[in-house]
N, C-alpha and C. Protein backbone atom coordinates (compact mmCIF):
# COMPACT_ATOMS: atom_id res chain seq x y z
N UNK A 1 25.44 25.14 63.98
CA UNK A 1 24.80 25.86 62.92
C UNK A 1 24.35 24.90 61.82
N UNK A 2 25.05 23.92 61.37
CA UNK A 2 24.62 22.70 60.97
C UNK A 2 23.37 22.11 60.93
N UNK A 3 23.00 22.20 62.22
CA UNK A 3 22.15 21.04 62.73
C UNK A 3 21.10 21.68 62.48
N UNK A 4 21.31 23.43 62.56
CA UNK A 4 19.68 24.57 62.10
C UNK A 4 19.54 23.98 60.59
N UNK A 5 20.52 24.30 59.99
CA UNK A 5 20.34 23.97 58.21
C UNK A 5 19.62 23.01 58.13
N UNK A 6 20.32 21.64 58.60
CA UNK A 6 19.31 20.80 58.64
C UNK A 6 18.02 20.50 59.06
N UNK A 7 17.98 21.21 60.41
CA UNK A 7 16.13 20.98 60.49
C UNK A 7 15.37 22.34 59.82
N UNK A 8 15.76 22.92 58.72
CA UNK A 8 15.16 24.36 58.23
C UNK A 8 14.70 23.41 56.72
N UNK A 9 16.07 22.24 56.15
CA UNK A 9 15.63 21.69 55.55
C UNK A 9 14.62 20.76 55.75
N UNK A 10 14.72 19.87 56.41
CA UNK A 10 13.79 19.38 56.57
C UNK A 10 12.31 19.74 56.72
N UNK A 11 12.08 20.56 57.82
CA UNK A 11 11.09 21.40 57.74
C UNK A 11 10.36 22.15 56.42
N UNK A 12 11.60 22.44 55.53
CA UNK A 12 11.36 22.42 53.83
C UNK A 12 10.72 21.63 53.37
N UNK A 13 10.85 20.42 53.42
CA UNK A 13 10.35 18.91 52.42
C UNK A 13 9.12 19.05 53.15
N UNK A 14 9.03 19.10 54.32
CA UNK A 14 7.77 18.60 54.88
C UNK A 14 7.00 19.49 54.39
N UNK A 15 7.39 20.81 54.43
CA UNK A 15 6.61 21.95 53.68
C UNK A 15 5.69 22.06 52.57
N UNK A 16 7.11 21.42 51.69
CA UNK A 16 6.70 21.36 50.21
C UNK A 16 5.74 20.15 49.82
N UNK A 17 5.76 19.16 50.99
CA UNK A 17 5.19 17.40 50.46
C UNK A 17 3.36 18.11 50.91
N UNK A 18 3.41 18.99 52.15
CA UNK A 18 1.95 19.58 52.13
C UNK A 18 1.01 20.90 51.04
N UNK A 19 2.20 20.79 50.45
CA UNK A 19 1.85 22.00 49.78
C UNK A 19 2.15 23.84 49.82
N UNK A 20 2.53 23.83 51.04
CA UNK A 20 3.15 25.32 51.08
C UNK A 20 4.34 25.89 50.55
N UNK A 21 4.53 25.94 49.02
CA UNK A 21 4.95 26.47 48.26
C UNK A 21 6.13 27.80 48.56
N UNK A 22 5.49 28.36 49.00
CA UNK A 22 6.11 29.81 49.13
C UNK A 22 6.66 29.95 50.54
N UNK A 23 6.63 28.97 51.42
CA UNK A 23 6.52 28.87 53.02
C UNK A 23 7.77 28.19 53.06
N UNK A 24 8.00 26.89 51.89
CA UNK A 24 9.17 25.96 51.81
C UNK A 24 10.13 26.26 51.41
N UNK A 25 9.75 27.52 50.19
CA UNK A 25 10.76 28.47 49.26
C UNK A 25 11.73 28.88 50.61
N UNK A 26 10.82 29.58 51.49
CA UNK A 26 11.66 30.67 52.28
C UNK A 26 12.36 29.83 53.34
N UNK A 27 11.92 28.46 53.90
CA UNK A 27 12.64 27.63 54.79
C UNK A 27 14.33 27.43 54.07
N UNK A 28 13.94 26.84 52.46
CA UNK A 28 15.38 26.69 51.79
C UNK A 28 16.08 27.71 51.84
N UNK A 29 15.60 28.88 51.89
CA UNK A 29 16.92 29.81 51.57
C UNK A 29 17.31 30.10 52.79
N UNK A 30 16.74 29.83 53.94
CA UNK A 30 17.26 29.92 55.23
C UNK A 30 18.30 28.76 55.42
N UNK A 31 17.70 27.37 55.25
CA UNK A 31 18.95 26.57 54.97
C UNK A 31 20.07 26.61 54.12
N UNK A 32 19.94 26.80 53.11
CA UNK A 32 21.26 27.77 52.32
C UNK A 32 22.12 28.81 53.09
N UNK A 33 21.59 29.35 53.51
CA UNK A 33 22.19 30.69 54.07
C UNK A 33 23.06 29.60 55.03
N UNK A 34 22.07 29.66 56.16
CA UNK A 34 23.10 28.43 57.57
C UNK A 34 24.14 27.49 56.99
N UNK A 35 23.68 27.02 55.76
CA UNK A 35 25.22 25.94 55.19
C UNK A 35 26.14 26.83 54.88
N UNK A 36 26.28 27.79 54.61
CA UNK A 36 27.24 28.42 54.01
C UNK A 36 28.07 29.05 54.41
N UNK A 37 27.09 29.45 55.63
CA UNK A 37 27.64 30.36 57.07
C UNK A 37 28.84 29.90 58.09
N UNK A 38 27.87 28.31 58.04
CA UNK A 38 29.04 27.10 58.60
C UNK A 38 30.33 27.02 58.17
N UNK A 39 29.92 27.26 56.65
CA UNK A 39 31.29 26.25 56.17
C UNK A 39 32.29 27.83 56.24
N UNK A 40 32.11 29.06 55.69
CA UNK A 40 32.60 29.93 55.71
C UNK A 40 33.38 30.16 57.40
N UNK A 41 32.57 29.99 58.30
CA UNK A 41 32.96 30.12 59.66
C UNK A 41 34.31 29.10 59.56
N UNK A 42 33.90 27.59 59.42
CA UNK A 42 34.87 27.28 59.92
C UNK A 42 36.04 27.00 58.82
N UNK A 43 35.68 27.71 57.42
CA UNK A 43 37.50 27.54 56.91
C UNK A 43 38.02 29.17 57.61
N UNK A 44 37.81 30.05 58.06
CA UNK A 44 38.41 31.18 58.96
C UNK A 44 38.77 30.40 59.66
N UNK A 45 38.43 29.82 60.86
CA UNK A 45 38.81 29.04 62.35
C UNK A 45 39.80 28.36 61.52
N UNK A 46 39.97 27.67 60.80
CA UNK A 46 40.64 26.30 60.02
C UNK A 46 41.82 27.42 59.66
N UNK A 47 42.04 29.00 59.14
CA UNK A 47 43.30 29.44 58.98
C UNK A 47 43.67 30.11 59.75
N UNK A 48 43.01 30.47 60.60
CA UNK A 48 43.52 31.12 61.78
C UNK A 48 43.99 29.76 62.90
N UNK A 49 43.95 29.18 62.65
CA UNK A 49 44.21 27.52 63.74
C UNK A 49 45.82 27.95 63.07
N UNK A 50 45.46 27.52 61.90
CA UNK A 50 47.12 27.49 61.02
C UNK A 50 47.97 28.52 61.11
N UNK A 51 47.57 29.62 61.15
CA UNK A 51 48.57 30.78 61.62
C UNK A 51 48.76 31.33 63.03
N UNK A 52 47.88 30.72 63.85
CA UNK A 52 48.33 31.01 65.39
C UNK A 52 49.07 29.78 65.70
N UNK A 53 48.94 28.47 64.77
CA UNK A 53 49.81 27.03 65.48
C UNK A 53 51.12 27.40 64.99
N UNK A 54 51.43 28.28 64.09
CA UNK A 54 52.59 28.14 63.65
C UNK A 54 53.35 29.30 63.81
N UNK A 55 52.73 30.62 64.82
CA UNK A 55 53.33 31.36 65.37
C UNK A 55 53.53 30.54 67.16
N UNK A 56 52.93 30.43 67.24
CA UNK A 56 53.05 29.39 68.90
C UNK A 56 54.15 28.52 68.52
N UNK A 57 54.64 28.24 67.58
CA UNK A 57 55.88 27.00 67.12
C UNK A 57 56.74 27.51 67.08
């Protein structure tokens, strides 16, 4: 999911360096969204790791 953010950004800059304004707007907030999604996903996985390793113990 990462790797979308990143090419949504990118695809942003390139956006914005041609001029499509409103085209680049909407690429960023798609990359926003995907970073956030990531990181949210994996601190869940990251406490659920921690509370199933330490019921398995």
């Amino acid at each position: 999911m990462l790797k979308w953010a990143v090419i949504f950004a990118v695809a942003a800059l390139i956006l914005a360096v041609l001029g499509f304004g409103g085209l680049a707007g909407a690429f960023v907030d798609i990359a926003v969204i995907l970073f956030w999604l990531a990181v949210i996903i994996a601190v869940i996985v990251f406490v659920l790791g921690l509370t199933v390793y330490k019921k398995v113990k």
